[in-house]
PDB file of N, CA and C in Angstrom:
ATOM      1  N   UNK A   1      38.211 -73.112-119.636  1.00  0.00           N
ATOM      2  CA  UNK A   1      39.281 -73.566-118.765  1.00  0.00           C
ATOM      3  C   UNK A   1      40.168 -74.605-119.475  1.00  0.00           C
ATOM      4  N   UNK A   2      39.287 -75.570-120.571  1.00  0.00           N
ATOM      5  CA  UNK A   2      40.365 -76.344-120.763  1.00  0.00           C
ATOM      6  C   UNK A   2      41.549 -76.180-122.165  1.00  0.00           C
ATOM      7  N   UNK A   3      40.476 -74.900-122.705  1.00  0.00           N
ATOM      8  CA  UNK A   3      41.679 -74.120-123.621  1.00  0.00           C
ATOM      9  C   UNK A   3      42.469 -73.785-123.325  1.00  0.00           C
ATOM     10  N   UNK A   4      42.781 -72.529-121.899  1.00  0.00           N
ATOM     11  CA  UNK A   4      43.569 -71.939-121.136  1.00  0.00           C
ATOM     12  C   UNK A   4      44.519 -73.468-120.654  1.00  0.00           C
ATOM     13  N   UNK A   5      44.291 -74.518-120.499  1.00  0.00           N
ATOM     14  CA  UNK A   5      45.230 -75.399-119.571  1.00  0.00           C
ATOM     15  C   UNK A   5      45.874 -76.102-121.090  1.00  0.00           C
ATOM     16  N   UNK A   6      45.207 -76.443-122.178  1.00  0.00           N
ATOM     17  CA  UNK A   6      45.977 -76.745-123.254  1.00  0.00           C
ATOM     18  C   UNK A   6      47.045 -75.608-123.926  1.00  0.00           C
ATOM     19  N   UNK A   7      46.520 -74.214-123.809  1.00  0.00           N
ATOM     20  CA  UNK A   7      47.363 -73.882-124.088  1.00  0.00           C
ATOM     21  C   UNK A   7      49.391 -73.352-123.080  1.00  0.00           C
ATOM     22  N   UNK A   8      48.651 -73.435-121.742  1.00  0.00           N
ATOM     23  CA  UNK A   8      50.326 -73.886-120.915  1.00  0.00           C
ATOM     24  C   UNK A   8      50.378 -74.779-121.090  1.00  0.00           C
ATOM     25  N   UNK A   9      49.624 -75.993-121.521  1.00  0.00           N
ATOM     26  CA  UNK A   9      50.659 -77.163-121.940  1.00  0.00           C
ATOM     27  C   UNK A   9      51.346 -76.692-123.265  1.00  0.00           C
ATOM     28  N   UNK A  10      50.807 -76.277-124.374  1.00  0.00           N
ATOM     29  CA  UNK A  10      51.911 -75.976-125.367  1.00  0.00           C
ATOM     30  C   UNK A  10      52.748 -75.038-125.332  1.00  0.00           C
ATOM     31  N   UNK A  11      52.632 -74.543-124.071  1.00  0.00           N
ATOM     32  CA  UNK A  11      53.429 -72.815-124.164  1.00  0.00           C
ATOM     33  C   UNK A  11      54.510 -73.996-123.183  1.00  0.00           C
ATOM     34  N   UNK A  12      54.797 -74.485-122.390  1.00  0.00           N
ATOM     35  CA  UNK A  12      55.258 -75.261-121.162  1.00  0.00           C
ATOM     36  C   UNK A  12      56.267 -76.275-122.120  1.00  0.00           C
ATOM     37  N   UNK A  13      55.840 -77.112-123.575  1.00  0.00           N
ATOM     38  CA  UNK A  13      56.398 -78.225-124.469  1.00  0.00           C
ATOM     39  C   UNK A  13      57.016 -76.900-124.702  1.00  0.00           C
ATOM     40  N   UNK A  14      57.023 -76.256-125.323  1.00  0.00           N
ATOM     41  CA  UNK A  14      57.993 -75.655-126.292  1.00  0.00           C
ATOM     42  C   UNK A  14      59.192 -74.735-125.253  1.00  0.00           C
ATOM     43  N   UNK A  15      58.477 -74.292-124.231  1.00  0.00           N
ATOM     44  CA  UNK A  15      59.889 -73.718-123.384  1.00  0.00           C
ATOM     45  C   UNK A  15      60.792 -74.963-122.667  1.00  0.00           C
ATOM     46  N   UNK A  16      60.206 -75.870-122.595  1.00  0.00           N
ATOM     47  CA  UNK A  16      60.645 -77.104-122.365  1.00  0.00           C
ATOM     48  C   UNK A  16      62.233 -77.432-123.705  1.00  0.00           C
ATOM     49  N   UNK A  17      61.306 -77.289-124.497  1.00  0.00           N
ATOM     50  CA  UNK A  17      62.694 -77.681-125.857  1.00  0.00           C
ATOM     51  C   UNK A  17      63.271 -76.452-126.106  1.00  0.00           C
ATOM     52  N   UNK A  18      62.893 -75.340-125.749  1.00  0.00           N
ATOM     53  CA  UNK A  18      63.841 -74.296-126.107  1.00  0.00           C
ATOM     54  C   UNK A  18      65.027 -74.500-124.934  1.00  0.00           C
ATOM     55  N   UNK A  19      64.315 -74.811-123.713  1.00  0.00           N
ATOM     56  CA  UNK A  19      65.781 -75.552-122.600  1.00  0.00           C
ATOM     57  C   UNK A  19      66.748 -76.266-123.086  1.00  0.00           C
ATOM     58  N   UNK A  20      66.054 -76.975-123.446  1.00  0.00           N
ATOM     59  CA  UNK A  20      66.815 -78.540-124.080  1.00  0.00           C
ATOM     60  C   UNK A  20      67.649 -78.441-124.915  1.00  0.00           C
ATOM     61  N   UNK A  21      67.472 -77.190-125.773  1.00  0.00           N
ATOM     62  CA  UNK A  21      68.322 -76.687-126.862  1.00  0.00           C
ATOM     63  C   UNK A  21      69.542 -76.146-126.331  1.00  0.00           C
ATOM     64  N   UNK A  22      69.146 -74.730-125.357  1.00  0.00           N
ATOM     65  CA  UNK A  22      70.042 -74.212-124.723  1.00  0.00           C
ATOM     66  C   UNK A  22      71.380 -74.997-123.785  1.00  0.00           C
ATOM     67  N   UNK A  23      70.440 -76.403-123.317  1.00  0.00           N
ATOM     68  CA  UNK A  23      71.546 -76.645-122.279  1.00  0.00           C
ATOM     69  C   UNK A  23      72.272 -77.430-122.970  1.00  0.00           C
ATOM     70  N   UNK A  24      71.738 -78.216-124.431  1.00  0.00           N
ATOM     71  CA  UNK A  24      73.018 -79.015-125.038  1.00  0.00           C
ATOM     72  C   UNK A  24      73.561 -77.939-125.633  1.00  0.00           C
ATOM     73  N   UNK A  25      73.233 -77.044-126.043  1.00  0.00           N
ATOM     74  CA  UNK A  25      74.353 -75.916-126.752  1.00  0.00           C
ATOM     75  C   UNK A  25      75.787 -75.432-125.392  1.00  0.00           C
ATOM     76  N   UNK A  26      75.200 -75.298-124.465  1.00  0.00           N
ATOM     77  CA  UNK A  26      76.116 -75.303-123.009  1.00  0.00           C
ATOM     78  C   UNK A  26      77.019 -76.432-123.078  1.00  0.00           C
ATOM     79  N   UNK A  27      76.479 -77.742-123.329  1.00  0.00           N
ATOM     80  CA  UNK A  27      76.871 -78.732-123.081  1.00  0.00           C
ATOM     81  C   UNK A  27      78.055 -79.103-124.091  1.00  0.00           C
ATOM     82  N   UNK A  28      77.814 -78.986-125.359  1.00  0.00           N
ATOM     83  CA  UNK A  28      78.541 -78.763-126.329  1.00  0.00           C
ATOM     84  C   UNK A  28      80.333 -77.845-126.626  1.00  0.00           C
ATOM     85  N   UNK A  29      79.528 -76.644-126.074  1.00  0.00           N
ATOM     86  CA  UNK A  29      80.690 -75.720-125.762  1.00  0.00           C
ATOM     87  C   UNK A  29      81.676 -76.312-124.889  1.00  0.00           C
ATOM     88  N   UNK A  30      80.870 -76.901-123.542  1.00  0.00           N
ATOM     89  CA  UNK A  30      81.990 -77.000-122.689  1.00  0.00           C
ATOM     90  C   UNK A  30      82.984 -77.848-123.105  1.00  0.00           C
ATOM     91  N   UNK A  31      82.365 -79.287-123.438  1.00  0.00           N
ATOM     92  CA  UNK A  31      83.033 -80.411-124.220  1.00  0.00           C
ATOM     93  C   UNK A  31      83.946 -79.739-125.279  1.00  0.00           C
ATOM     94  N   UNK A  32      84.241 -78.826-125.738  1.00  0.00           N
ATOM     95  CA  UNK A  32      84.671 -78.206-127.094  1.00  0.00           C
ATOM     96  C   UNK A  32      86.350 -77.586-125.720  1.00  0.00           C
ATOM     97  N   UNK A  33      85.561 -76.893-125.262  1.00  0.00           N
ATOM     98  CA  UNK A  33      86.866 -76.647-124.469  1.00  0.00           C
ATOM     99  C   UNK A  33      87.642 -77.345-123.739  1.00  0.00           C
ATOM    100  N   UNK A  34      87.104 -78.565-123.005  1.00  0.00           N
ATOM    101  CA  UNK A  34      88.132 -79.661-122.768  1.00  0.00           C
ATOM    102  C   UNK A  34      88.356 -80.365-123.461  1.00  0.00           C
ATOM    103  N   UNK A  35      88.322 -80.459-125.539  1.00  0.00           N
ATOM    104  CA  UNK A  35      88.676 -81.083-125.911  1.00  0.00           C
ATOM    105  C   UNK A  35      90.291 -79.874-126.412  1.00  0.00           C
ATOM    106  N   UNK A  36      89.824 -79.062-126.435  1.00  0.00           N
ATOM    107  CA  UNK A  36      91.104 -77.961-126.627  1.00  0.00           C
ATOM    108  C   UNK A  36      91.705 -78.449-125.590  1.00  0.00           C
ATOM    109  N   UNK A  37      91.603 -78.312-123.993  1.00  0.00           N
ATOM    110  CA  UNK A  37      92.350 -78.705-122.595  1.00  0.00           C
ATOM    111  C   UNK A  37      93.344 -79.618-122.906  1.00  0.00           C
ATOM    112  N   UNK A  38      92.761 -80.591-123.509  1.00  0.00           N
ATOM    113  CA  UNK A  38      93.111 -82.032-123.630  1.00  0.00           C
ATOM    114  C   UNK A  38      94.140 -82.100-125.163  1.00  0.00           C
ATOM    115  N   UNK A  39      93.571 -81.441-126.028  1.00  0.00           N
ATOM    116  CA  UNK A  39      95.057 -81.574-127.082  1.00  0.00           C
ATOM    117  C   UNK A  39      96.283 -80.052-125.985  1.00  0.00           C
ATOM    118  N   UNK A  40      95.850 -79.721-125.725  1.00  0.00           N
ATOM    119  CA  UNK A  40      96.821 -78.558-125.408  1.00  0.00           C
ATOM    120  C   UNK A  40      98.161 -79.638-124.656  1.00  0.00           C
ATOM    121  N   UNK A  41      97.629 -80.394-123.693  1.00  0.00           N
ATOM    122  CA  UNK A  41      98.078 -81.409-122.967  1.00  0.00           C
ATOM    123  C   UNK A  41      99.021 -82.400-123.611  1.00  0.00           C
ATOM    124  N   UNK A  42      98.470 -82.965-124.786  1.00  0.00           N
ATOM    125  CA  UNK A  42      98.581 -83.937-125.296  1.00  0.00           C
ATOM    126  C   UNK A  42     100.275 -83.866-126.013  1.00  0.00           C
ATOM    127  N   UNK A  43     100.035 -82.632-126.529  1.00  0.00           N
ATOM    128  CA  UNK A  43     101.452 -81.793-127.273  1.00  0.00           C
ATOM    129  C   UNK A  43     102.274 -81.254-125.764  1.00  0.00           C
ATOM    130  N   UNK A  44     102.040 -80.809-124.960  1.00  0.00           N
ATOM    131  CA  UNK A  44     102.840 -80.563-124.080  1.00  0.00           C
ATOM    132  C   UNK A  44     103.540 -82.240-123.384  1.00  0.00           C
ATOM    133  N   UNK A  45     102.589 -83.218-123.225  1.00  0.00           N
ATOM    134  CA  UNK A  45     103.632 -84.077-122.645  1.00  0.00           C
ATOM    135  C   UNK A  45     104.121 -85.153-123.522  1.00  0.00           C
ATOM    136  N   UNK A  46     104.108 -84.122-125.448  1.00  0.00           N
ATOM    137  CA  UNK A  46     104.568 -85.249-126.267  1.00  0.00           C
ATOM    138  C   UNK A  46     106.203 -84.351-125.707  1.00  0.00           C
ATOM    139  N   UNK A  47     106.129 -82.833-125.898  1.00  0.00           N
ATOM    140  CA  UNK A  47     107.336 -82.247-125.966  1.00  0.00           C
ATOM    141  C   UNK A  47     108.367 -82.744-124.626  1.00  0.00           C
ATOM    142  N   UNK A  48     107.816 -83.023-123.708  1.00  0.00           N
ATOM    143  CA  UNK A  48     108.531 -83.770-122.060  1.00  0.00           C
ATOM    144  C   UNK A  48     108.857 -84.928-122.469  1.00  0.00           C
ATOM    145  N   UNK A  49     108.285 -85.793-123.278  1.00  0.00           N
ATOM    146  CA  UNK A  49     108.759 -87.191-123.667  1.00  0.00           C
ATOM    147  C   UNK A  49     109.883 -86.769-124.432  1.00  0.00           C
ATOM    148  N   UNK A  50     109.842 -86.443-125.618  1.00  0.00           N
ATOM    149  CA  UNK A  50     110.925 -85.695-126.265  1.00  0.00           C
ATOM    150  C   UNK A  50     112.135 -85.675-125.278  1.00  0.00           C
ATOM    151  N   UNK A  51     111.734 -84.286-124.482  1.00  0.00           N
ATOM    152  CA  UNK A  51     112.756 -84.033-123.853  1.00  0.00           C
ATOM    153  C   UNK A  51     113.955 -85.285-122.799  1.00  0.00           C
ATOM    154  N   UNK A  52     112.876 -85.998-122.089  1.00  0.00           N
ATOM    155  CA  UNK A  52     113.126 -87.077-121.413  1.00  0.00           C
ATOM    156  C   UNK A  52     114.206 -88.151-122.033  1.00  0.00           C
ATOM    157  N   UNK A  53     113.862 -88.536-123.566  1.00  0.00           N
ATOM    158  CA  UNK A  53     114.553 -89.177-125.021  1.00  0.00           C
ATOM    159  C   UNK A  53     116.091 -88.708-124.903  1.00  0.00           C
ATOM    160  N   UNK A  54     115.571 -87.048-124.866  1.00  0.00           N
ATOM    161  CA  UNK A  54     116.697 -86.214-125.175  1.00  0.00           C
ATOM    162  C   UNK A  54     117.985 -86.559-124.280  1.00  0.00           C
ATOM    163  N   UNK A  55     117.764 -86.540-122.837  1.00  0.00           N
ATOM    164  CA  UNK A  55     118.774 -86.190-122.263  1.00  0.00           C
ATOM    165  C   UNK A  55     119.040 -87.834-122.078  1.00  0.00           C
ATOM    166  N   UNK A  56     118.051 -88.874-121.584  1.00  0.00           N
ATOM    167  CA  UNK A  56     118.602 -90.336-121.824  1.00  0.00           C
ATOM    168  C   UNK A  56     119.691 -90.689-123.389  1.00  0.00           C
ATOM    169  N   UNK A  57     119.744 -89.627-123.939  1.00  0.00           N
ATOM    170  CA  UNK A  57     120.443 -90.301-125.613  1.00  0.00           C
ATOM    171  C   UNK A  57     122.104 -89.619-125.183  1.00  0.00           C
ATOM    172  N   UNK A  58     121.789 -88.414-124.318  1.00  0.00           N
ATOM    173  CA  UNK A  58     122.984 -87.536-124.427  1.00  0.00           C
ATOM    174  C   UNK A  58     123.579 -87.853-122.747  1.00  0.00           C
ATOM    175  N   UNK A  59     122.953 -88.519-121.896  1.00  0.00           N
ATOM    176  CA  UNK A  59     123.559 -89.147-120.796  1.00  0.00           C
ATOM    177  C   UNK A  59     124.945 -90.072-121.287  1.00  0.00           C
ATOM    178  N   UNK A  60     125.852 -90.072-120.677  1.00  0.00           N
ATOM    179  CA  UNK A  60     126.975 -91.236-120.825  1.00  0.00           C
ATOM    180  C   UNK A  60     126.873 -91.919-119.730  1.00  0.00           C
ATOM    181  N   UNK A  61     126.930 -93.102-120.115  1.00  0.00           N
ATOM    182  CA  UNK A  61     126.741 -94.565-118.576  1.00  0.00           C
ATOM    183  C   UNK A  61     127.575 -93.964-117.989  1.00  0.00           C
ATOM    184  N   UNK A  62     127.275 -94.739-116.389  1.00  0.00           N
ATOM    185  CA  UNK A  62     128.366 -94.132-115.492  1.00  0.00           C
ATOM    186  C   UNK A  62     129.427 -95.280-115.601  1.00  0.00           C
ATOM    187  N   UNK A  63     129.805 -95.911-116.377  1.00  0.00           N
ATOM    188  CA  UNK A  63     130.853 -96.516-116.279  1.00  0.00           C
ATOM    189  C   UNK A  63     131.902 -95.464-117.231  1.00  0.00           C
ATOM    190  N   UNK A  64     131.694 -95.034-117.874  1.00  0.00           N
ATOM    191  CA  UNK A  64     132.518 -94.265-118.832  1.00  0.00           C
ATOM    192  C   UNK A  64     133.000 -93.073-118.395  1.00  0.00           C
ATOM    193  N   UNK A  65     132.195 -92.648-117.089  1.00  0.00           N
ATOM    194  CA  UNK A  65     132.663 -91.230-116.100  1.00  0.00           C
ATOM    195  C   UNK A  65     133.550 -91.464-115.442  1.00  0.00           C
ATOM    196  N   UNK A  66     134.501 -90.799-115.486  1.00  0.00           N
ATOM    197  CA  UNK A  66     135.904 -90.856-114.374  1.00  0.00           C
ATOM    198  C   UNK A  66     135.094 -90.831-112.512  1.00  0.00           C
ATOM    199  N   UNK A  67     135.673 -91.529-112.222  1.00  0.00           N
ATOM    200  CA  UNK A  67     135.471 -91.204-110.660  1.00  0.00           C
ATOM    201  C   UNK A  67     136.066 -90.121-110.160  1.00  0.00           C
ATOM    202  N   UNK A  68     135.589 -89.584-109.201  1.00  0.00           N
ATOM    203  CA  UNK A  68     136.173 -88.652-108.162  1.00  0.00           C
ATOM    204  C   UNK A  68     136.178 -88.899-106.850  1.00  0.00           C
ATOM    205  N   UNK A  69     136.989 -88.966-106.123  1.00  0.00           N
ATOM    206  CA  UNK A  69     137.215 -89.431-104.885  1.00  0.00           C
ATOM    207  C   UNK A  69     137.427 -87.918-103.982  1.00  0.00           C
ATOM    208  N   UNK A  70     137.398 -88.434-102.771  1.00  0.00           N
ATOM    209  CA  UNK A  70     137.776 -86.985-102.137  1.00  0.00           C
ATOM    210  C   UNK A  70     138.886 -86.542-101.417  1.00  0.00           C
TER     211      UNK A  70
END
């Protein structure tokens, strides 16, 4: 009996770390894809800043706009 119970303890340790393996390999991946998420992001709201630059440089104050009256 106490062979049989030592050996689910070693059969039990090792499926134990074969988990452990699996779920940081899960764990890993996912982190991998929100670090892609996150540059994908990063370049999209450099290009909106940009843009934002853009049209503040090519705005003319409104003092320099003719009025229109009605």
């Amino acid at each position: 009996m106490r062979t049989r119970m030592d050996d689910l303890q070693d059969r039990l340790s090792a499926l134990a770390e074969k988990q452990n393996r699996y779920l940081q390999d899960l764990a890993v991946e996912e982190l991998g894809r929100q670090k892609e998420r996150i540059e994908t992001y990063q370049v999209q709201a450099r290009f909106e800043l940009a843009a934002i630059y853009d049209k503040a440089a090519n705005e003319k104050p409104a003092k320099d706009k003719p009025e229109t009256k009605p």
